[in-house]
Protein backbone atom coordinates (compact mmCIF):
# COMPACT_ATOMS: atom_id res chain seq x y z
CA UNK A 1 98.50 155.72 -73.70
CA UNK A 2 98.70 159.42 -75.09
CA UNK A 3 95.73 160.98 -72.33
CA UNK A 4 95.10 164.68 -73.61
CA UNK A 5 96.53 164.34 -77.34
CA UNK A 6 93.73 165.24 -79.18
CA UNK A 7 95.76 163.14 -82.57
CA UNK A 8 95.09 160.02 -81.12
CA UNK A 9 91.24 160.52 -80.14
CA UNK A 10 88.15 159.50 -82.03
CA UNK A 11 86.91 162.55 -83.37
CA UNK A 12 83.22 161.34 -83.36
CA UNK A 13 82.83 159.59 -79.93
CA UNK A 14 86.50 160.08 -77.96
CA UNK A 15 87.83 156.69 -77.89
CA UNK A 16 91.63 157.03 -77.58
CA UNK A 17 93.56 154.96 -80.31
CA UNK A 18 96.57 153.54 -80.17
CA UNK A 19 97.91 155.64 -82.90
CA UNK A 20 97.26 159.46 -84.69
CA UNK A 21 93.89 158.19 -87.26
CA UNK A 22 94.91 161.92 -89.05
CA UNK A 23 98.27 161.43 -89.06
CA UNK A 24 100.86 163.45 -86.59
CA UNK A 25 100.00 166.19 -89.07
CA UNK A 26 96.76 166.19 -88.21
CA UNK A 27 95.70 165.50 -91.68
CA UNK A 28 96.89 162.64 -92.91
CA UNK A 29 93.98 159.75 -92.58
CA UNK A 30 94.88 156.03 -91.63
CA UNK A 31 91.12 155.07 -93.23
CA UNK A 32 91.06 152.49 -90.30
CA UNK A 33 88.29 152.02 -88.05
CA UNK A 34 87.69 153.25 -84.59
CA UNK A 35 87.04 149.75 -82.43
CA UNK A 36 84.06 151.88 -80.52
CA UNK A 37 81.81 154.05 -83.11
CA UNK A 38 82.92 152.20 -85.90
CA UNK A 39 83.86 155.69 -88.02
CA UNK A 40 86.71 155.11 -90.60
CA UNK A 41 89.13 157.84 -90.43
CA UNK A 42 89.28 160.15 -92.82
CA UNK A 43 85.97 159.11 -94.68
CA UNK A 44 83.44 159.60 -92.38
CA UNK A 45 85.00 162.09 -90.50
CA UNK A 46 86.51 164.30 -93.03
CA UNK A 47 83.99 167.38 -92.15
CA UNK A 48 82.82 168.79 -88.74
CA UNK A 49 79.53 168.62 -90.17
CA UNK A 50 79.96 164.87 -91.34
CA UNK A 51 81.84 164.35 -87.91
CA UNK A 52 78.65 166.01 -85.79
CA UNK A 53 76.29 163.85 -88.16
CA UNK A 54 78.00 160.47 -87.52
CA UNK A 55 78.35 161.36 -84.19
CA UNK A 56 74.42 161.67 -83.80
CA UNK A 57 73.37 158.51 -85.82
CA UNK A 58 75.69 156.52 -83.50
CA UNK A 59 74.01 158.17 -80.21
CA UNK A 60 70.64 157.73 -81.67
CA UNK A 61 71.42 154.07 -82.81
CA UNK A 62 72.45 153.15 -79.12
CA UNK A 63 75.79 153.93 -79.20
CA UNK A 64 76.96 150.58 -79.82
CA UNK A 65 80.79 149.41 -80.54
CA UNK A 66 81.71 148.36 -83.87
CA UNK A 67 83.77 145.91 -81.64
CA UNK A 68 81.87 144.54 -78.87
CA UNK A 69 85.12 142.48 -77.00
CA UNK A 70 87.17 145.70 -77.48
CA UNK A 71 84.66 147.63 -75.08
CA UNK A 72 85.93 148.16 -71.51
CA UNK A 73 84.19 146.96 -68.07
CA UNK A 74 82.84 149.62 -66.70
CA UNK A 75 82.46 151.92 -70.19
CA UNK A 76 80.38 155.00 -69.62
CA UNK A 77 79.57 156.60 -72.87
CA UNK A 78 78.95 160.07 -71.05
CA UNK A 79 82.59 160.39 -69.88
CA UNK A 80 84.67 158.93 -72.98
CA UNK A 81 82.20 161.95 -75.01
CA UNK A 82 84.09 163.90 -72.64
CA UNK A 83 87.30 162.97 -74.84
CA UNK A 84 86.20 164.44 -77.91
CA UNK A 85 88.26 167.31 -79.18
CA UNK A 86 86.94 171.10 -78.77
CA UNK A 87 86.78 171.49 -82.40
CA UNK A 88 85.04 168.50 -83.22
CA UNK A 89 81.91 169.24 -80.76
């Protein structure tokens, strides 16, 4: 899809979407949902701090996906973390 564009990443667990959630400007919210942590763009993410604070609760919680048939064989939270932008860590 778009490997290494930080616009279409999750910013709280590194899912790549299918489309920029912030907009090509990089700050321009869609408000939709990411299939994997279940953030909604531009709400819950609107902060590093409230990025770094969803992030957590989700780890904590189990890390589950918001949308269990959308997760992959073979997921391994560890490396998709790996996705997350610099600035969001």
């Amino acid at each position: 899809m778009h490997k290494n564009n930080e616009l279409y990443t999750c910013r709280v667990c590194g899912l790549e979407q299918s489309e920029p959630q912030w907009g090509e400007d990089g700050k321009s919210p869609t408000y939709n949902i990411c299939d994997c942590c279940g953030v909604e763009f531009g709400y819950e993410d609107i902060t590093l701090i409230s990025t770094k604070n969803y992030r957590e609760k989700w780890i904590k919680s189990g890390a589950k996906w918001n949308c269990p048939k959308c997760k992959p064989i073979g997921w391994s939270l560890d490396m998709q973390l790996l996705n997350i932008p610099k600035n969001y860590l």
